[in-house]
Protein backbone atom coordinates (compact mmCIF):
# COMPACT_ATOMS: atom_id res chain seq x y z
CA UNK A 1 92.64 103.98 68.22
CA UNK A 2 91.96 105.19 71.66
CA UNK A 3 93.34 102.21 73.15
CA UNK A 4 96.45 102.35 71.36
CA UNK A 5 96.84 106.46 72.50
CA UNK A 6 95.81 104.80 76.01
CA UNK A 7 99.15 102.43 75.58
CA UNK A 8 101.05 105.08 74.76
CA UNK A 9 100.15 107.37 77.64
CA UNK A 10 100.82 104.07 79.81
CA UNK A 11 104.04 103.55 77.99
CA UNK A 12 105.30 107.15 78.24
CA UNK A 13 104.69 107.48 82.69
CA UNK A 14 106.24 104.19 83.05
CA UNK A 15 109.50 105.26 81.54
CA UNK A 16 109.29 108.76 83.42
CA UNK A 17 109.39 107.23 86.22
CA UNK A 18 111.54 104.66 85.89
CA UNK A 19 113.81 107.57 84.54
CA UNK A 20 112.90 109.38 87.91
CA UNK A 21 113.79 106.37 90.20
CA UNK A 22 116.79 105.56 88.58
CA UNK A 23 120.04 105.45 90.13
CA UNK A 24 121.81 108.11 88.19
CA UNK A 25 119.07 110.86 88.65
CA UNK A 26 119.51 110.20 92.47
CA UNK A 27 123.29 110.84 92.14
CA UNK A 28 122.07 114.23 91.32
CA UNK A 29 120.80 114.89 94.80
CA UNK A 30 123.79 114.22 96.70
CA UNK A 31 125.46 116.86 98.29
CA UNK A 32 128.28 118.19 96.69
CA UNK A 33 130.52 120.91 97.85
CA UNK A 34 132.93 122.53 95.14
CA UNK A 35 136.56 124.44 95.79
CA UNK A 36 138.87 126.75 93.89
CA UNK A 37 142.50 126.46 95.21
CA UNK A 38 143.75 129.61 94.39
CA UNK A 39 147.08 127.86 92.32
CA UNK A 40 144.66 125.84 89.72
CA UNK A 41 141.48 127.56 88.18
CA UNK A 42 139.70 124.15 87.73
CA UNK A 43 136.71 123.64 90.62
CA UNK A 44 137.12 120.25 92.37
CA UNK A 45 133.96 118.52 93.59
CA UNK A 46 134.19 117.07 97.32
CA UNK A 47 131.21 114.98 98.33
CA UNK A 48 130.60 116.32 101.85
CA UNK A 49 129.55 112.55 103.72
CA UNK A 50 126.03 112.11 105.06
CA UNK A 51 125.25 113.46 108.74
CA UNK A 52 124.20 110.92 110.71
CA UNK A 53 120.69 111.94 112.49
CA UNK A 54 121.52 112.61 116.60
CA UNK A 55 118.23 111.86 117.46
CA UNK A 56 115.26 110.48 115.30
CA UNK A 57 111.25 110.27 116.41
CA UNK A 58 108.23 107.85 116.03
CA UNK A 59 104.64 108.32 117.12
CA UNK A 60 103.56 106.02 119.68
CA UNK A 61 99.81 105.75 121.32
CA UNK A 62 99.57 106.04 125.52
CA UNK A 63 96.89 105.40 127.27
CA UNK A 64 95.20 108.62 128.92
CA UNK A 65 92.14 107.65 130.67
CA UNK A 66 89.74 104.48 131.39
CA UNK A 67 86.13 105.45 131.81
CA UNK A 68 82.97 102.99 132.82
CA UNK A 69 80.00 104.05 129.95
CA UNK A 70 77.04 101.87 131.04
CA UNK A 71 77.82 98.09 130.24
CA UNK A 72 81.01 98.82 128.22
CA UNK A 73 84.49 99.85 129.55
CA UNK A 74 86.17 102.93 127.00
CA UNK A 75 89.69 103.18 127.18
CA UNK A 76 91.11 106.41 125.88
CA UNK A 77 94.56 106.41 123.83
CA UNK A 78 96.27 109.71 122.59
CA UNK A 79 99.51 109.35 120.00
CA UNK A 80 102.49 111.16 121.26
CA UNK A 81 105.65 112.17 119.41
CA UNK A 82 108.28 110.61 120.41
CA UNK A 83 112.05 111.95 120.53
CA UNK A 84 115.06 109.40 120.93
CA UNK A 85 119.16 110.09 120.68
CA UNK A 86 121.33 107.95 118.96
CA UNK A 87 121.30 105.91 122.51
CA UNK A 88 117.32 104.78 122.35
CA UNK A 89 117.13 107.67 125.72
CA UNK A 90 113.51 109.79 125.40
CA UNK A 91 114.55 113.03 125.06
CA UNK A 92 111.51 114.80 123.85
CA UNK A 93 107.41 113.53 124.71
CA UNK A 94 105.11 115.66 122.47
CA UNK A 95 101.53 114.87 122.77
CA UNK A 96 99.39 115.37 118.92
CA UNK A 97 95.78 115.87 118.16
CA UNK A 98 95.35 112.14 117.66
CA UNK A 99 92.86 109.51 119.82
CA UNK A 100 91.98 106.50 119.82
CA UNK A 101 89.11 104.81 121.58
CA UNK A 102 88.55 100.88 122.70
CA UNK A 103 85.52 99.62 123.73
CA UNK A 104 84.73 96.57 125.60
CA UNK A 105 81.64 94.99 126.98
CA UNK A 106 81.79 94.32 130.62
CA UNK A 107 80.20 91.23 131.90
């Protein structure tokens, strides 16, 4: 018995979210703007198009410092947000809370 209620419960999230990912439930999303002419009562949807992004960002590691710890060379990276236009230009260099650290042995 429990492994048949187990199936079930399997069974039943499956198809929620297969409902959830499906194509019509994302139609829902869209953005939709609606008018009223003032000659005809009826509302009219107008799907206002997609804005494309002006500038987008990715996080990108820089190195900050190279230090000499006994035998071992430590080189210190720090991620940085990065802020691009539409034309690849850097527009924006924000520096996060993130580091990195390499190690290597010196001979």
């Amino acid at each position: 018995m429990k492994k048949m209620s187990s199936f079930i419960v399997l069974l039943a999230v499956f198809l929620l979210v297969g409902f959830v990912d499906s194509p019509q439930i994302t139609d829902l999303y869209e953005t939709a703007v609606f008018s009223v002419s003032p000659n005809n009562a009826e509302a009219e949807e107008v799907f206002a198009p997609q804005d494309t992004p002006s500038h987008y960002s990715s996080l990108e590691m820089y190195l900050e410092r190279k230090d000499q710890v006994g035998d071992y060379i430590v080189e210190t990276y720090r991620e940085y947000e990065i802020y691009k236009d539409t034309n690849g230009t850097i527009t924006k260099k924000v520096p996060t809370s993130n580091y990195n650290y390499l190690r290597y042995y010196k001979n």
